[in-house]
C-alpha atoms as a PDB file:
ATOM      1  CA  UNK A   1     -22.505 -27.571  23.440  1.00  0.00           C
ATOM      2  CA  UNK A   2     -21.277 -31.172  24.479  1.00  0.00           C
ATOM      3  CA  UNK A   3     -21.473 -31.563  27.721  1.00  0.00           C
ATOM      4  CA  UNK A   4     -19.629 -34.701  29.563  1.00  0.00           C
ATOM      5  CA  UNK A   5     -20.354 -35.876  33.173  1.00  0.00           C
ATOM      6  CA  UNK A   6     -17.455 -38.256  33.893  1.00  0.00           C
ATOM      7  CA  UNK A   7     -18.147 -40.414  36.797  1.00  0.00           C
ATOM      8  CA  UNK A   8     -19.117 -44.001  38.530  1.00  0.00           C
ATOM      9  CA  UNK A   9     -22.456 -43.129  38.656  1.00  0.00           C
ATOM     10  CA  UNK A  10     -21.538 -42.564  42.175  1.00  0.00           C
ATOM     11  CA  UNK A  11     -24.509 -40.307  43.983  1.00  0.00           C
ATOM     12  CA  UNK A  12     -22.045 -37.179  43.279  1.00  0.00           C
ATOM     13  CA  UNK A  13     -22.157 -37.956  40.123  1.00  0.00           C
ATOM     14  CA  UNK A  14     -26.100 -37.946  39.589  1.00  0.00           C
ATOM     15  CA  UNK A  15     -26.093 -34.349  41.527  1.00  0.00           C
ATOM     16  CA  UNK A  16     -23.995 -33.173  38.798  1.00  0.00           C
ATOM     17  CA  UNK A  17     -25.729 -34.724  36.157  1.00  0.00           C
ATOM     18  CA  UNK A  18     -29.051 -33.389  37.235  1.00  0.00           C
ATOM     19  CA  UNK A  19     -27.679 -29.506  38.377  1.00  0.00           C
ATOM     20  CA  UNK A  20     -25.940 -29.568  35.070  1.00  0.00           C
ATOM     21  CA  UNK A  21     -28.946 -30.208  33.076  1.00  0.00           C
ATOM     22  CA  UNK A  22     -30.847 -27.530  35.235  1.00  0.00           C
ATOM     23  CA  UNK A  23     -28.460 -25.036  34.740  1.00  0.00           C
ATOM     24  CA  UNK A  24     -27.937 -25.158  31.049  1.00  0.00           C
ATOM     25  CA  UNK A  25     -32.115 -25.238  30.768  1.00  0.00           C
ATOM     26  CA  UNK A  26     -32.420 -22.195  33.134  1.00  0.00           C
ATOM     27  CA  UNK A  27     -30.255 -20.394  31.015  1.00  0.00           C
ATOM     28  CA  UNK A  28     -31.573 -21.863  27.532  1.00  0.00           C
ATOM     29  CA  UNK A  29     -28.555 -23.840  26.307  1.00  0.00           C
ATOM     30  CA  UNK A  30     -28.305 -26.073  23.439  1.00  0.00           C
ATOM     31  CA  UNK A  31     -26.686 -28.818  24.837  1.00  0.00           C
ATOM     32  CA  UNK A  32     -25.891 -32.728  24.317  1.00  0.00           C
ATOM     33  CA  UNK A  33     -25.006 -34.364  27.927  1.00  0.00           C
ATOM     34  CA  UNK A  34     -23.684 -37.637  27.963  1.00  0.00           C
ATOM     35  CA  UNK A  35     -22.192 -39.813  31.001  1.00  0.00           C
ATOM     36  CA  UNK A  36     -19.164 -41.201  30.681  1.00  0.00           C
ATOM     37  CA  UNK A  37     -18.050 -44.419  33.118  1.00  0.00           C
ATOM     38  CA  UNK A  38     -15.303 -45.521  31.783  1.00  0.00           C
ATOM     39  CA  UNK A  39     -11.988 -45.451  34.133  1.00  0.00           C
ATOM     40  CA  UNK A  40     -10.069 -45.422  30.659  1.00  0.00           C
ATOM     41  CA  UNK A  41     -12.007 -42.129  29.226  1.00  0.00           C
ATOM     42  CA  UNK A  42     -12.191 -40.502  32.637  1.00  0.00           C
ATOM     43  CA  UNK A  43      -8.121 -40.836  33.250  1.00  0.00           C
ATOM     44  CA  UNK A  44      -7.707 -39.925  29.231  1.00  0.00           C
ATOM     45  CA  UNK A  45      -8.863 -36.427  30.174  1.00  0.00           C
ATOM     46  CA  UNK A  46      -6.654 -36.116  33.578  1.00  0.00           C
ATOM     47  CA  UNK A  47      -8.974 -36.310  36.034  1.00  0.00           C
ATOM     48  CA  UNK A  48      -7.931 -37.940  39.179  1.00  0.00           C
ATOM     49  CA  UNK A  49     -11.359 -37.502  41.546  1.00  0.00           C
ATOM     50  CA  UNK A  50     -14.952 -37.440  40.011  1.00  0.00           C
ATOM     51  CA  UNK A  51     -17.647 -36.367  39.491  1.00  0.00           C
ATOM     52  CA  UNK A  52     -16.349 -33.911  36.926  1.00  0.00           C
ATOM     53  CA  UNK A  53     -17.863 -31.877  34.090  1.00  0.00           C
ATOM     54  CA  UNK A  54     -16.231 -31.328  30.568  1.00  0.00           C
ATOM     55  CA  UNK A  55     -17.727 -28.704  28.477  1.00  0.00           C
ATOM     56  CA  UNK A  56     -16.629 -28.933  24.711  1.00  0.00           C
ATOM     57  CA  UNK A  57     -13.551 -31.379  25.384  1.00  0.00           C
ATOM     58  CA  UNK A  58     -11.965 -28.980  28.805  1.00  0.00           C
ATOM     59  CA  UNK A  59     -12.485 -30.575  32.298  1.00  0.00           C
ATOM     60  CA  UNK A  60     -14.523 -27.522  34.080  1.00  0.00           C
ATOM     61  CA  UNK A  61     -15.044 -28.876  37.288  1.00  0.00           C
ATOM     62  CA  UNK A  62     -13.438 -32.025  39.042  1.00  0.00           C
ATOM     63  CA  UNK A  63     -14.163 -33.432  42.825  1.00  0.00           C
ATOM     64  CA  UNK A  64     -17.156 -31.631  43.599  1.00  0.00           C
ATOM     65  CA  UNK A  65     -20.621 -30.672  42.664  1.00  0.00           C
ATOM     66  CA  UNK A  66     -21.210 -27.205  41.758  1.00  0.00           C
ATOM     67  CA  UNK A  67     -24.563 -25.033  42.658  1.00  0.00           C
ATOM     68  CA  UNK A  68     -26.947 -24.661  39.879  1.00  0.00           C
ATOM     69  CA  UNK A  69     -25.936 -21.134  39.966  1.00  0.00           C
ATOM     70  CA  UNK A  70     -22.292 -21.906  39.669  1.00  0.00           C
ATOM     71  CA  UNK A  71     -23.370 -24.360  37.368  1.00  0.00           C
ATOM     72  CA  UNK A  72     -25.152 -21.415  35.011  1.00  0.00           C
ATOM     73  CA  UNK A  73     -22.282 -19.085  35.155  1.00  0.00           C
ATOM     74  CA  UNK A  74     -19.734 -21.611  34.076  1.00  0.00           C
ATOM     75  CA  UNK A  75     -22.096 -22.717  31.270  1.00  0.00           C
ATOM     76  CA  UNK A  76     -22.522 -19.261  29.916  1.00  0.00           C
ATOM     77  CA  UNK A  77     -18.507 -18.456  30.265  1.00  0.00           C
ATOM     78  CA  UNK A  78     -18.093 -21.301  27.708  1.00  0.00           C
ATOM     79  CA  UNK A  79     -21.405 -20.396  25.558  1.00  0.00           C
ATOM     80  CA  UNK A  80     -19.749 -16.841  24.434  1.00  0.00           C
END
């Protein structure tokens, strides 16, 4: 699974990076996570307030930072 984290690198956006990563571990995902920066790539995929997370090329989450737990069961809606 590709997993973006679009963001400043604002402290929000660490959170998610990190309970992202923990959640797809906990639950044994294969998973590439990447960062993306870019005010250009982040507007591209129509998000307006960040952090968010984009799973496989859909925006998942956008303005806030999920528990791990609400992390896991979004990651394993997508993984079926």
């Amino acid at each position: 699974m590709k997993i973006l984290i679009l963001g400043t690198g604002c402290a929000k956006c660490n959170a998610l990076m990190m309970a992202t990563e923990k959640a797809a571990q906990a639950i044994g995902l294969s998973y590439e996570i990447e960062k993306v920066t870019d005010l250009k790539q982040i507007m591209a995929f129509g998000v307006m307030t960040t952090p968010a997370l984009v799973l496989d090329g859909k925006v998942k989450v956008s303005g806030k930072v999920p528990s791990v737990d609400e992390l896991k069961t979004i990651l394993q809606a997508v993984k079926l």
